[in-house]
N, C-alpha and C. Protein backbone atom coordinates (compact mmCIF):
# COMPACT_ATOMS: atom_id res chain seq x y z
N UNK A 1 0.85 -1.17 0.00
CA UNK A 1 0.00 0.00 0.00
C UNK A 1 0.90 1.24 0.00
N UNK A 2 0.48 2.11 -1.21
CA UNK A 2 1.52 3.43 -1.10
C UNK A 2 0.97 4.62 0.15
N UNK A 3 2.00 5.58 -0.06
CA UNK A 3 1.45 6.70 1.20
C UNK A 3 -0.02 6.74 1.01
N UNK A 4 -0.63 6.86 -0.09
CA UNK A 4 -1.70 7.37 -0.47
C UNK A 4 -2.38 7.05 0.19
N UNK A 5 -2.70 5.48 -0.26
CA UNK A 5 -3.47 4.74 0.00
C UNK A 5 -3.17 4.70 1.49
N UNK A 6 -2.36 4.65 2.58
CA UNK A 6 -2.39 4.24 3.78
C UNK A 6 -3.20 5.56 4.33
N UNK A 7 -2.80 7.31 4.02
CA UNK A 7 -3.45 8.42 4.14
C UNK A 7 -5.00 8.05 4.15
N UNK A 8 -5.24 7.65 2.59
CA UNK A 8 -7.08 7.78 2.55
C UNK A 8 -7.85 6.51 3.65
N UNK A 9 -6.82 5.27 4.09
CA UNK A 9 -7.67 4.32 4.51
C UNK A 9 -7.37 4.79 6.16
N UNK A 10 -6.44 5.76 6.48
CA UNK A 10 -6.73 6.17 8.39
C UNK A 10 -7.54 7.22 8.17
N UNK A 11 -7.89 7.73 7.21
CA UNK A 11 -9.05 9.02 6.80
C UNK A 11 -10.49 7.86 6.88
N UNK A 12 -10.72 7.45 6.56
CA UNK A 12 -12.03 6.59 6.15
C UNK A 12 -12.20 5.49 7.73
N UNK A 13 -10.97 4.88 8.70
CA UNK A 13 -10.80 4.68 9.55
C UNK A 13 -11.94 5.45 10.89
N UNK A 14 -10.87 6.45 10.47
CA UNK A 14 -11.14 7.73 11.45
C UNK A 14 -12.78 8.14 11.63
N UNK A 15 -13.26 8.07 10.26
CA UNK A 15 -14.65 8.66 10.14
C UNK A 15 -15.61 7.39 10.75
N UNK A 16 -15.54 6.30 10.24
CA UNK A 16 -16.32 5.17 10.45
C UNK A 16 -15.94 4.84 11.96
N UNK A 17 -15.06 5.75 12.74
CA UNK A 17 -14.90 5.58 14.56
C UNK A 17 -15.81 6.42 15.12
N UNK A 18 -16.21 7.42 14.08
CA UNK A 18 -16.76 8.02 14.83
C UNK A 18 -18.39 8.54 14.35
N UNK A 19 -18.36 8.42 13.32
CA UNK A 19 -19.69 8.42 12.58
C UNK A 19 -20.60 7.74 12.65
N UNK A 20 -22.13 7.99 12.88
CA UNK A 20 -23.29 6.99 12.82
C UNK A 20 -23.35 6.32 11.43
N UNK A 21 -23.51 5.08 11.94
CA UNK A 21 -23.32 4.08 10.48
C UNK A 21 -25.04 3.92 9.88
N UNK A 22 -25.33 3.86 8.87
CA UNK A 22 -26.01 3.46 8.26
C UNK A 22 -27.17 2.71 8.52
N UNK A 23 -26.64 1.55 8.88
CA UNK A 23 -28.00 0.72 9.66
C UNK A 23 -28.33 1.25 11.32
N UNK A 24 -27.24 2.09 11.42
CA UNK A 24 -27.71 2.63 13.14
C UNK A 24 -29.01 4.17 13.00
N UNK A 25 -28.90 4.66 11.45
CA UNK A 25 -29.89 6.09 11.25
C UNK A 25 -31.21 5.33 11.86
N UNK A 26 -31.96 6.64 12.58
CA UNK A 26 -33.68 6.10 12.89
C UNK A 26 -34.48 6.84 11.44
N UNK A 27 -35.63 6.61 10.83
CA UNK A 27 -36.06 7.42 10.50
C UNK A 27 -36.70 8.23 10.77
N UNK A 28 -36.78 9.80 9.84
CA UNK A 28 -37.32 10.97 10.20
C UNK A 28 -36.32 11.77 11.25
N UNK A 29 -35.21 11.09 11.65
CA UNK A 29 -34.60 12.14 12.65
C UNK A 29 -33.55 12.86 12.64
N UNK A 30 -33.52 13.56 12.98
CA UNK A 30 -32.42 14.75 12.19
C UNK A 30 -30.74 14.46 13.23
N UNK A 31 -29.79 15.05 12.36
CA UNK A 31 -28.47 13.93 12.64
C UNK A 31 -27.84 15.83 12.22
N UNK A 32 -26.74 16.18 12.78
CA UNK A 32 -25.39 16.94 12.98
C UNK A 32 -24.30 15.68 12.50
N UNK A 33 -24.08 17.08 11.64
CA UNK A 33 -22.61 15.95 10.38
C UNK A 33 -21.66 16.97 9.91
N UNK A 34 -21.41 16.91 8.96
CA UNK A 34 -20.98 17.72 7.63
C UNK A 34 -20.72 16.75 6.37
N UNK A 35 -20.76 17.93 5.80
CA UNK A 35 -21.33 17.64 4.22
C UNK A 35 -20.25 19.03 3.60
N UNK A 36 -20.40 19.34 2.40
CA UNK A 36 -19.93 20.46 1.82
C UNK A 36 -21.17 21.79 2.31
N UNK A 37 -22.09 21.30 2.03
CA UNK A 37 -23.01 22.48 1.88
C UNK A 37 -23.99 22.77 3.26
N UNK A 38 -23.89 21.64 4.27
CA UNK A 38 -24.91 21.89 5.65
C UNK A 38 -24.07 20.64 6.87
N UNK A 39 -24.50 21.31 7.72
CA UNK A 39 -23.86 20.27 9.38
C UNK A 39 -25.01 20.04 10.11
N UNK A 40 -26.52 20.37 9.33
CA UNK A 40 -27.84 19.22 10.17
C UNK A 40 -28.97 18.84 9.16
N UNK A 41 -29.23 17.79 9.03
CA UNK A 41 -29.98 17.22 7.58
C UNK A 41 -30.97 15.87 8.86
N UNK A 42 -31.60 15.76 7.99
CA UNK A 42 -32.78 14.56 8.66
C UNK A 42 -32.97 13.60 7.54
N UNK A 43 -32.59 12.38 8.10
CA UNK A 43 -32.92 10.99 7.47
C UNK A 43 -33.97 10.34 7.02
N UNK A 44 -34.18 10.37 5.76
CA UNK A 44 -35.80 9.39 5.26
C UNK A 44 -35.11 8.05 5.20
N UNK A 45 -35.54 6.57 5.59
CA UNK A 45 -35.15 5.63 5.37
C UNK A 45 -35.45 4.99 4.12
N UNK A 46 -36.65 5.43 3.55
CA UNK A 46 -37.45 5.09 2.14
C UNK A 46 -36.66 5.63 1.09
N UNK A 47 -35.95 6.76 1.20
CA UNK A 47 -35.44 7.55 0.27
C UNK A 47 -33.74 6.73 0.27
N UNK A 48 -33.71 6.58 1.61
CA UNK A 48 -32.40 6.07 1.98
C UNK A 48 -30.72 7.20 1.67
N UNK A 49 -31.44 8.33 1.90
CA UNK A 49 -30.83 9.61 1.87
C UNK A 49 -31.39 10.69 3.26
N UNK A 50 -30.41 11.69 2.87
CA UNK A 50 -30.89 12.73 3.89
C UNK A 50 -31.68 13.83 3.24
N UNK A 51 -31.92 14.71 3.72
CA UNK A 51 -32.13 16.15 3.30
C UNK A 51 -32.44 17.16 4.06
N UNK A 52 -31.26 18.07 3.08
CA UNK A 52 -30.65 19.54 4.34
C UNK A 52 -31.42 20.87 3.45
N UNK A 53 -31.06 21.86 3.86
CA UNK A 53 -31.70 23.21 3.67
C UNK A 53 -30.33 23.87 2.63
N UNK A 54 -30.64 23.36 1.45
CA UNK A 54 -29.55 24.39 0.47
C UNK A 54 -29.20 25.75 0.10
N UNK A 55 -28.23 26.47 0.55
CA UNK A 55 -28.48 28.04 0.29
C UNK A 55 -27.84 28.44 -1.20
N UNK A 56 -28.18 28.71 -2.03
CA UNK A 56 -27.46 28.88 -3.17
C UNK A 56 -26.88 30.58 -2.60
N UNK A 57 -25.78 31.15 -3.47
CA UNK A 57 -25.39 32.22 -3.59
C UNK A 57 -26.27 33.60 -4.19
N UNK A 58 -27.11 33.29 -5.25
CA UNK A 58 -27.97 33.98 -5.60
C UNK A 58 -29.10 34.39 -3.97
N UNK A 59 -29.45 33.61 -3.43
CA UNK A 59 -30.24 33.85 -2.25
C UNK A 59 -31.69 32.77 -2.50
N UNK A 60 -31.84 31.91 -3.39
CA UNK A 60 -32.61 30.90 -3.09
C UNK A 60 -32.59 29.71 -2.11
N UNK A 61 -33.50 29.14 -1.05
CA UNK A 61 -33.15 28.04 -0.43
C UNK A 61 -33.95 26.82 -0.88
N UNK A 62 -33.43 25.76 -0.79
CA UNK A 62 -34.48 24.64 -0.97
C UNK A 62 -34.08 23.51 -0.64
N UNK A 63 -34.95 22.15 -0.50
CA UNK A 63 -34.54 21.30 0.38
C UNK A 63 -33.83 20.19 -0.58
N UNK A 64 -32.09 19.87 -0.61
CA UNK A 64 -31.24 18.57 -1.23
C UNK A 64 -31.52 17.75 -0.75
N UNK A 65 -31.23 16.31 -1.58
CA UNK A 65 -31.03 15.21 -1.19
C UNK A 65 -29.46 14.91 -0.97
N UNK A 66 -28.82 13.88 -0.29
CA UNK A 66 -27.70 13.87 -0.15
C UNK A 66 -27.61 12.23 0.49
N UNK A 67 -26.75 11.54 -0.52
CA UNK A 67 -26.34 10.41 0.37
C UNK A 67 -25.35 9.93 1.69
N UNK A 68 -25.38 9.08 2.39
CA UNK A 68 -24.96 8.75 3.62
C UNK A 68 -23.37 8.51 3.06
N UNK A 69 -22.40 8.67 3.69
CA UNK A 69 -20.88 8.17 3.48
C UNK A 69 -20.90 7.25 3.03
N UNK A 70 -21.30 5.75 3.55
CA UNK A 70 -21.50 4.43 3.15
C UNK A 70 -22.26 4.31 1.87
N UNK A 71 -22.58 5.28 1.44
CA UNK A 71 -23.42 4.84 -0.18
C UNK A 71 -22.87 5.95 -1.04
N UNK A 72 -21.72 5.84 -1.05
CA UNK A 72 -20.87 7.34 -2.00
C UNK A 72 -21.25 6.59 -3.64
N UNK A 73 -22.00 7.41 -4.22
CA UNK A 73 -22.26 7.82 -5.45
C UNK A 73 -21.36 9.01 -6.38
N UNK A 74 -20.07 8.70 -5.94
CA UNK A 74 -19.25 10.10 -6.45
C UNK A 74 -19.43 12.18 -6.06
N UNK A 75 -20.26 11.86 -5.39
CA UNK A 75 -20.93 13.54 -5.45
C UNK A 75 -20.63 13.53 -3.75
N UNK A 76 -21.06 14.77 -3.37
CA UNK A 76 -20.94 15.33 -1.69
C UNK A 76 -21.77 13.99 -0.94
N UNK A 77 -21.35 14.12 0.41
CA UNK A 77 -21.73 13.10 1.35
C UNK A 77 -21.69 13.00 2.62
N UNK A 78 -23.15 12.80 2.96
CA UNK A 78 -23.38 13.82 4.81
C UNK A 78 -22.64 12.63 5.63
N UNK A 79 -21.96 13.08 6.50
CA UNK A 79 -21.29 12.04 7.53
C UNK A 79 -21.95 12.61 8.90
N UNK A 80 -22.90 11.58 9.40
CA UNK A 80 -23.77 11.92 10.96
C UNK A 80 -22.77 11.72 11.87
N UNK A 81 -23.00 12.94 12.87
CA UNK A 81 -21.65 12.28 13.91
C UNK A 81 -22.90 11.99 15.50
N UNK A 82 -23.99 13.28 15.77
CA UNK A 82 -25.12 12.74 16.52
C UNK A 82 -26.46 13.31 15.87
N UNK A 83 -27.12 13.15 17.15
CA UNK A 83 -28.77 13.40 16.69
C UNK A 83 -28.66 14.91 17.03
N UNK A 84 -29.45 15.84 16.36
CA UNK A 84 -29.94 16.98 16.16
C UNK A 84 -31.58 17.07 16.47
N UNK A 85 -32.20 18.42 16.94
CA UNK A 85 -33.39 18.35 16.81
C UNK A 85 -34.18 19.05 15.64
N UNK A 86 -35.49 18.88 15.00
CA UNK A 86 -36.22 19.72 14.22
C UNK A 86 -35.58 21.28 14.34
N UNK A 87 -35.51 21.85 15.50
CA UNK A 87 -35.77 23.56 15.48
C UNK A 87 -33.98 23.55 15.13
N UNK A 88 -33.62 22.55 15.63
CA UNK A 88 -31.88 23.16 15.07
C UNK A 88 -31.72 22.78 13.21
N UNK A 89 -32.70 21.67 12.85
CA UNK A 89 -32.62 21.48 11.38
C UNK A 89 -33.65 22.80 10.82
N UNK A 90 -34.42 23.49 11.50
CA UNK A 90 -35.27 24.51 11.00
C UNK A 90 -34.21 25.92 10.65
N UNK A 91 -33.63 25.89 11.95
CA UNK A 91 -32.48 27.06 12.02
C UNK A 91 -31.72 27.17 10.73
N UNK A 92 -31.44 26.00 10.42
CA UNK A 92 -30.63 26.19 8.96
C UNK A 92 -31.05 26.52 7.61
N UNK A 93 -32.58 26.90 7.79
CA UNK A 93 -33.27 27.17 6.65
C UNK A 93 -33.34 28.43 6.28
């Protein structure tokens, strides 16, 4: 294994020590993470994604979908670290 690879696998280590895994999300309940674009999003289990409060630069908001770390589809990816409530996922809107 080169540097690289030893770098990205104590990076991916690190996260999965401390991150809510996948089969541990409840549904409907809102989770503190980060992502590129938000740090509190709420879990649909049906959707099997999250969704946070997007602010574009222009000044529109609206509600993303975003997958869990464990289901990386190439694009951004919310990593839950705990539970959050509604008025703190409201706050971000």
């Amino acid at each position: 294994m080169n540097l690289n690879e030893q770098i990205a696998d104590k990076y991916w280590n690190d996260i999965k020590s401390k991150a809510i895994l996948l089969k541990d999300l409840e549904d409907g309940c809102y989770y503190f993470g980060e992502c590129r674009n938000a740090d509190v999003a709420q879990w649909h289990a049906d959707k099997k994604k999250f969704t946070y409060w997007r602010h574009e630069f222009y000044g529109d908001v609206y509600e993303e979908d975003i997958n869990h770390f464990e289901d990386d589809n190439g694009y951004d990816l919310f990593i839950p670290y705990s539970k959050a409530t509604k008025e703190e996922f409201d706050r971000t809107k």
